[in-house]
Structures are given as C-alpha cells and as structure tokens.
Protein backbone atom coordinates (compact mmCIF):
# COMPACT_ATOMS: atom_id res chain seq x y z
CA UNK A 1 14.59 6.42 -9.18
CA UNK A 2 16.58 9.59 -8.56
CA UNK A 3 20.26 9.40 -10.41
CA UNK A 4 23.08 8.38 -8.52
CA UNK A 5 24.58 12.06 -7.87
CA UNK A 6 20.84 13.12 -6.60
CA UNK A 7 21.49 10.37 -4.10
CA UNK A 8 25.15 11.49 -3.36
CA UNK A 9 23.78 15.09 -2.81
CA UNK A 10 21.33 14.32 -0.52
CA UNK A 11 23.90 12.89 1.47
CA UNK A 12 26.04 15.86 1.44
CA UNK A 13 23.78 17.90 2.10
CA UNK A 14 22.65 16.13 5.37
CA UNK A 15 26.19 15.83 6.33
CA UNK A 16 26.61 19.80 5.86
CA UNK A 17 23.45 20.69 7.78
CA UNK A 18 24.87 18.34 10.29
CA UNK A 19 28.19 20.15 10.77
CA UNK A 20 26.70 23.84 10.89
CA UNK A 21 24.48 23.21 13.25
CA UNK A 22 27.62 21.57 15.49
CA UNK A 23 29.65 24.96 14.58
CA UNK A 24 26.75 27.58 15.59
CA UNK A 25 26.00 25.50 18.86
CA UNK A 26 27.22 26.27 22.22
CA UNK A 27 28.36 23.47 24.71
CA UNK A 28 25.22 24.39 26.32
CA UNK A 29 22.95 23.36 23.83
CA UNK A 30 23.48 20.01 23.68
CA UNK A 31 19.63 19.26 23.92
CA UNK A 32 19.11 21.28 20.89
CA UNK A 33 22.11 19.60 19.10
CA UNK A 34 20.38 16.35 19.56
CA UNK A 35 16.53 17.63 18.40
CA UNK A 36 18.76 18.86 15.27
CA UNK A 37 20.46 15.70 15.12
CA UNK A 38 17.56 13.91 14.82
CA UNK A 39 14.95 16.08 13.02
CA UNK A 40 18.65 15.92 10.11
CA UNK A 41 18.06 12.25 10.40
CA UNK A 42 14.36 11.91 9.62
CA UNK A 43 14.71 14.26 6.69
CA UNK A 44 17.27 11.78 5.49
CA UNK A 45 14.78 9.64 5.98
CA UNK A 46 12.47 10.50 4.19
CA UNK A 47 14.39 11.31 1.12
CA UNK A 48 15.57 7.77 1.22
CA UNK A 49 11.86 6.80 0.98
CA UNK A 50 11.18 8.65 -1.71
CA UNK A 51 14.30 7.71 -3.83
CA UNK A 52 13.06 3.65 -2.45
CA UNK A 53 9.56 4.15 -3.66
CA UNK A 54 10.35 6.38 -6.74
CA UNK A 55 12.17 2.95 -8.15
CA UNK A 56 10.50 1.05 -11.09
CA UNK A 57 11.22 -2.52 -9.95
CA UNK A 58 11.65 -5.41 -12.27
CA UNK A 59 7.64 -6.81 -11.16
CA UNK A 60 10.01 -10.39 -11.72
CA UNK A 61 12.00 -9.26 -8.44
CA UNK A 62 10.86 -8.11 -4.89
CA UNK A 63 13.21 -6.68 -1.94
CA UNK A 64 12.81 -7.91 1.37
CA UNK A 65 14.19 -8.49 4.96
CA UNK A 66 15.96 -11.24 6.86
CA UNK A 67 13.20 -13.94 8.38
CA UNK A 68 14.64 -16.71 9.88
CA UNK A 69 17.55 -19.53 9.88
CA UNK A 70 15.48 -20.93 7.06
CA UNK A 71 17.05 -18.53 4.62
CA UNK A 72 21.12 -19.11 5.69
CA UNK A 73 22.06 -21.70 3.44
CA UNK A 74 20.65 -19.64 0.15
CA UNK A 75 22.76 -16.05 1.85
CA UNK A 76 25.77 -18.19 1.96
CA UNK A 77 25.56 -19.81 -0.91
CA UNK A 78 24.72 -16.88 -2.85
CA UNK A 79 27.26 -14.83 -1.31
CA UNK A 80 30.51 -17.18 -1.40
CA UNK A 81 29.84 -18.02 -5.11
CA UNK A 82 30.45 -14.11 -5.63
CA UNK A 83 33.26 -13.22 -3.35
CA UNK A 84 36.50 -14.04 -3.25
CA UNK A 85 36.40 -14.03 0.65
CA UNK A 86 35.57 -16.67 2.06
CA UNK A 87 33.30 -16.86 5.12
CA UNK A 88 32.43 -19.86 7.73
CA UNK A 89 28.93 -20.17 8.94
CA UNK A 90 30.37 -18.64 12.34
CA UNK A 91 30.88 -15.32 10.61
CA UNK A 92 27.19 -14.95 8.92
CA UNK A 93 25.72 -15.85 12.02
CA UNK A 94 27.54 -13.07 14.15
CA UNK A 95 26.57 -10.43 11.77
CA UNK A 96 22.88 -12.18 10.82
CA UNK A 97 21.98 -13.37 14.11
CA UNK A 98 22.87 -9.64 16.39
CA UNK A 99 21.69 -7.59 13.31
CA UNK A 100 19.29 -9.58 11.66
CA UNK A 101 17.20 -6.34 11.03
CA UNK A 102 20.42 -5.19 8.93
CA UNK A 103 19.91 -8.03 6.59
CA UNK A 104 17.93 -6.95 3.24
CA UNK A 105 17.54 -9.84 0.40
CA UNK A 106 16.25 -9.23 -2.63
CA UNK A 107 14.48 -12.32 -4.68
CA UNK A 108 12.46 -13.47 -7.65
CA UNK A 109 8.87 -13.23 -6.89
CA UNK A 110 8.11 -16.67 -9.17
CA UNK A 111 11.07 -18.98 -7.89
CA UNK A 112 11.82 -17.10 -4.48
CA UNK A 113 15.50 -18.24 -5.78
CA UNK A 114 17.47 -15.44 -3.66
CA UNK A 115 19.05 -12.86 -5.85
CA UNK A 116 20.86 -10.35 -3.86
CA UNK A 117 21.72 -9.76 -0.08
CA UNK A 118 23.35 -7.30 1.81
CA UNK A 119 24.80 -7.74 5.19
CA UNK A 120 25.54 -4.97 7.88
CA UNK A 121 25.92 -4.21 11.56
CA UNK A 122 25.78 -1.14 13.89
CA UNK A 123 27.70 -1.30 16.99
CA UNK A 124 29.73 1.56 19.21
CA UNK A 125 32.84 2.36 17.83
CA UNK A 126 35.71 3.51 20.45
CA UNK A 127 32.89 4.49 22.88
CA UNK A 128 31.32 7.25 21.71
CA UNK A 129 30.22 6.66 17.35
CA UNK A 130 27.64 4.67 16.10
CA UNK A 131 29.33 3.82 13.69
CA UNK A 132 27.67 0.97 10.82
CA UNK A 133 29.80 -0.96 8.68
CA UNK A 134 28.56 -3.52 5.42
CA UNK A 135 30.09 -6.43 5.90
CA UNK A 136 28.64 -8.12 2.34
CA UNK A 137 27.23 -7.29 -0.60
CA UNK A 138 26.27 -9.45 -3.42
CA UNK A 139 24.44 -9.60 -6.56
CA UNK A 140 23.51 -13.08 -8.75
CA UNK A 141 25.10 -12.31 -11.90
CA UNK A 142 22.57 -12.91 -13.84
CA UNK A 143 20.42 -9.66 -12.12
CA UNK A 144 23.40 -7.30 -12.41
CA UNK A 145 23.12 -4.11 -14.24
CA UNK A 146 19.37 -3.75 -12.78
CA UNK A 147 20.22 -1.13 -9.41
CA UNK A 148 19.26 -4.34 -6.85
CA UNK A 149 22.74 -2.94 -5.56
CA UNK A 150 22.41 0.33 -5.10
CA UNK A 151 18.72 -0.49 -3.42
CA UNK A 152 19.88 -3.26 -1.02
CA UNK A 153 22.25 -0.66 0.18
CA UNK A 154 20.46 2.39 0.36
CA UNK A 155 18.57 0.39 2.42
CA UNK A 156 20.61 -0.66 4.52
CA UNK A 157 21.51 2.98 5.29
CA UNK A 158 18.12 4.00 5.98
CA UNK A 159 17.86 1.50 8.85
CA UNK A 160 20.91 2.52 10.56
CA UNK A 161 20.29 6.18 10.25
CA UNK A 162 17.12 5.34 11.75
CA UNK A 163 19.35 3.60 14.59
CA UNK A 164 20.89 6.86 14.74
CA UNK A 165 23.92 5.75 13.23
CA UNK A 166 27.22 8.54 12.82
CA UNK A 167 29.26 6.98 10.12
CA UNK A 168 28.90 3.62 8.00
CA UNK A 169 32.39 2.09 6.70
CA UNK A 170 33.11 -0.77 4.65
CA UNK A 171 36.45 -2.23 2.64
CA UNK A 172 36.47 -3.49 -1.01
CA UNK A 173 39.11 -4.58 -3.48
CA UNK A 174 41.05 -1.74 -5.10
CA UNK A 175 40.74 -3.87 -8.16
CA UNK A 176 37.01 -3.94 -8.04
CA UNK A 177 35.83 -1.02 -10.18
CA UNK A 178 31.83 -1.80 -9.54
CA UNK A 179 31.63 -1.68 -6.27
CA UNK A 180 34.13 1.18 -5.91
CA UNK A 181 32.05 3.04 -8.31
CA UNK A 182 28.32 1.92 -6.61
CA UNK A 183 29.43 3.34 -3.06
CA UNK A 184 31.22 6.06 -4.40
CA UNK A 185 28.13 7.19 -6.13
CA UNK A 186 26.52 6.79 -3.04
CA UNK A 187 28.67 9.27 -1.33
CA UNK A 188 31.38 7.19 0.25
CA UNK A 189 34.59 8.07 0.34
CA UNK A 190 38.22 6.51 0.24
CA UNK A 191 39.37 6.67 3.55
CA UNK A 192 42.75 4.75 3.10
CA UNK A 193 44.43 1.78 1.23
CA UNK A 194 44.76 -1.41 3.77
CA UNK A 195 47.69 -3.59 2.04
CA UNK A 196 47.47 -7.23 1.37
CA UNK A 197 44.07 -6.97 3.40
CA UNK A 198 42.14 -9.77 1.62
CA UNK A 199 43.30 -13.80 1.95
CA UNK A 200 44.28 -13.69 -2.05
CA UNK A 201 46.77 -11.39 -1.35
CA UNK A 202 44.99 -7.85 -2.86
CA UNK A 203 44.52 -4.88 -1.09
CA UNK A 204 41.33 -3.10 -0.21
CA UNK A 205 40.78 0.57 0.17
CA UNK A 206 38.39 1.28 3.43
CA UNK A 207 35.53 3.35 2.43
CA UNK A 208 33.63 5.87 4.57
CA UNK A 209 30.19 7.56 4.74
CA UNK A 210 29.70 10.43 7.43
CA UNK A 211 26.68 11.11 8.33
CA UNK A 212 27.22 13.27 11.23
C-alpha cells in the first residue's frame, strides 16, 4: 500500500483541483462546476482503489461490509471494550440502521471473530454540505499495528465521496496520539479543541477533511 503522505497528497491534491476549478468558474457555469465536481470525485476514486487493492492483507484477516442485525452484538461489544465512550444500543442503531452501507468490519477469515469496525454517516449539514462524519472507530488490540485502521477508514471515505460527500468530520481525544496521528496522516485537519467534550471529563479536538 501507498505510504501514508501518498495518501494525504492525493487528498490535497483533489481538494486543490476542487477549489481552482470553483475560482476560474463563472456563476454561469454551474453545470460545468458540477461535471468537474464529479469527474474530481471519480479520480479520487479511483486512487482510493488502487491504494485499497495495492494492500498486502494479513490472508488471516478479510475486510468487509455491514450485513444484518446478526452482527450488532459483536460491533458493540467490540467497540465499547475499546472506547472510553460509552454507547446504548439506541445510538449504533441510528448510525447502523440509516447508514448501514457506511459500516465496514474487518474479521478473521478462520474464526469470523470481528476485529475492527468503523462507523459513519452522511447527512446535509445546515442545508446545503454533504457533509460525512465517523462516528467510531475501533481496532481489537491484538490486530493493531497491522493498517486495518487506516483501511476501514479509507474506506469509509471512498463510499461517501461516492455519495458525493463535501467534507467528513469527526472528534477524538486530545490525549489520544494514534488516532490523532492515523487521520492526520490521512489528511484531516484540527479544526478546533471542544472542552470537557467526552463523559470522563477530557477534551476532544474536532477534526476535518475537505473534500470540496
């Protein structure tokens, strides 16, 4: 698989094409904006692919989507035994049940013991973004260290640029170095510090990818 800066790159590079073509645009050519728009997207696209495809998986592990209610209990248990935030079975159904497509697990092929899972939606923000935002992320400790993290999300991304998505957000401990580091790498940026944000008391910085 490409390094992480490759990745980041991509992304910036897709987010400048995005903004000079909005600069040397007239109001009158919104049609072409949006045949830009899109033909930016499925470039992304397609370098997403190849970065997906261009990964030497562990043969012991295999990625996958979200299939049915069947597979709640092992997301949730997998999940609140690695966060400190804890979730009801309300919450995973609002984000797995409207964007169960924005689900991606990641198992082991022998056991089909669930491994990893990331959890996203993609909904209007303020009436006129798309914006997508990752609601959870985790990784079985045992499997860390092996990029299921960095996959599951640039998944996840793939799908909602498909979806035509603007910007993705997401919040995570200031005192968590890994996952400020994974996104980071990924291109996301700090967008600001929200005090006290978490239930333990420790604030989380809100992180932001444009894609637009």
């Amino acid at each position: 698989m490409a390094s992480e800066s490759t990745i980041m790159n991509g992304l910036d590079h897709q987010i400048e094409s995005s903004s000079t073509n909005e600069e040397n645009h007239s109001c009158d050519d919104q049609e072409n904006q949006s045949t830009s728009k899109l033909d930016n997207d499925k470039e992304l696209i397609l370098k997403l692919d190849h970065l997906l495809l261009d990964e030497k998986n562990d043969p012991d592990i295999y990625f996958h989507s979200y299939q049915s209610e069947k597979e709640m209990s092992s997301i949730m248990s997998l999940i609140s035994g690695t966060l400190s935030e804890p979730y009801s079975i309300y919450t995973y159904r609002y984000f797995i049940h409207n964007w169960p497509d924005l689900c991606f697990l990641c198992s082991n092929r022998e056991t089909n013991e669930l491994i990893g899972s990331i959890v996203s939606k993609l909904d209007i923000h303020k009436k006129v973004l798309r914006r997508g935002y990752i609601a959870m992320l985790a990784i079985n400790k045992e499997y860390r260290r092996k990029k299921i993290a960095s996959k599951l999300v640039l998944m996840s991304i793939r799908e909602m640029i498909r979806r035509g998505c603007d910007e993705i957000v997401l919040e995570a401990e200031v005192t968590n170095d890994a996952a400020l580091n994974l996104y980071e790498n990924l291109g996301f940026l700090r967008e600001k510090r929200l005090y006290r944000y978490y239930l333990n008391g420790v604030d989380a910085y809100r992180l932001k990818l444009w894609l637009k």
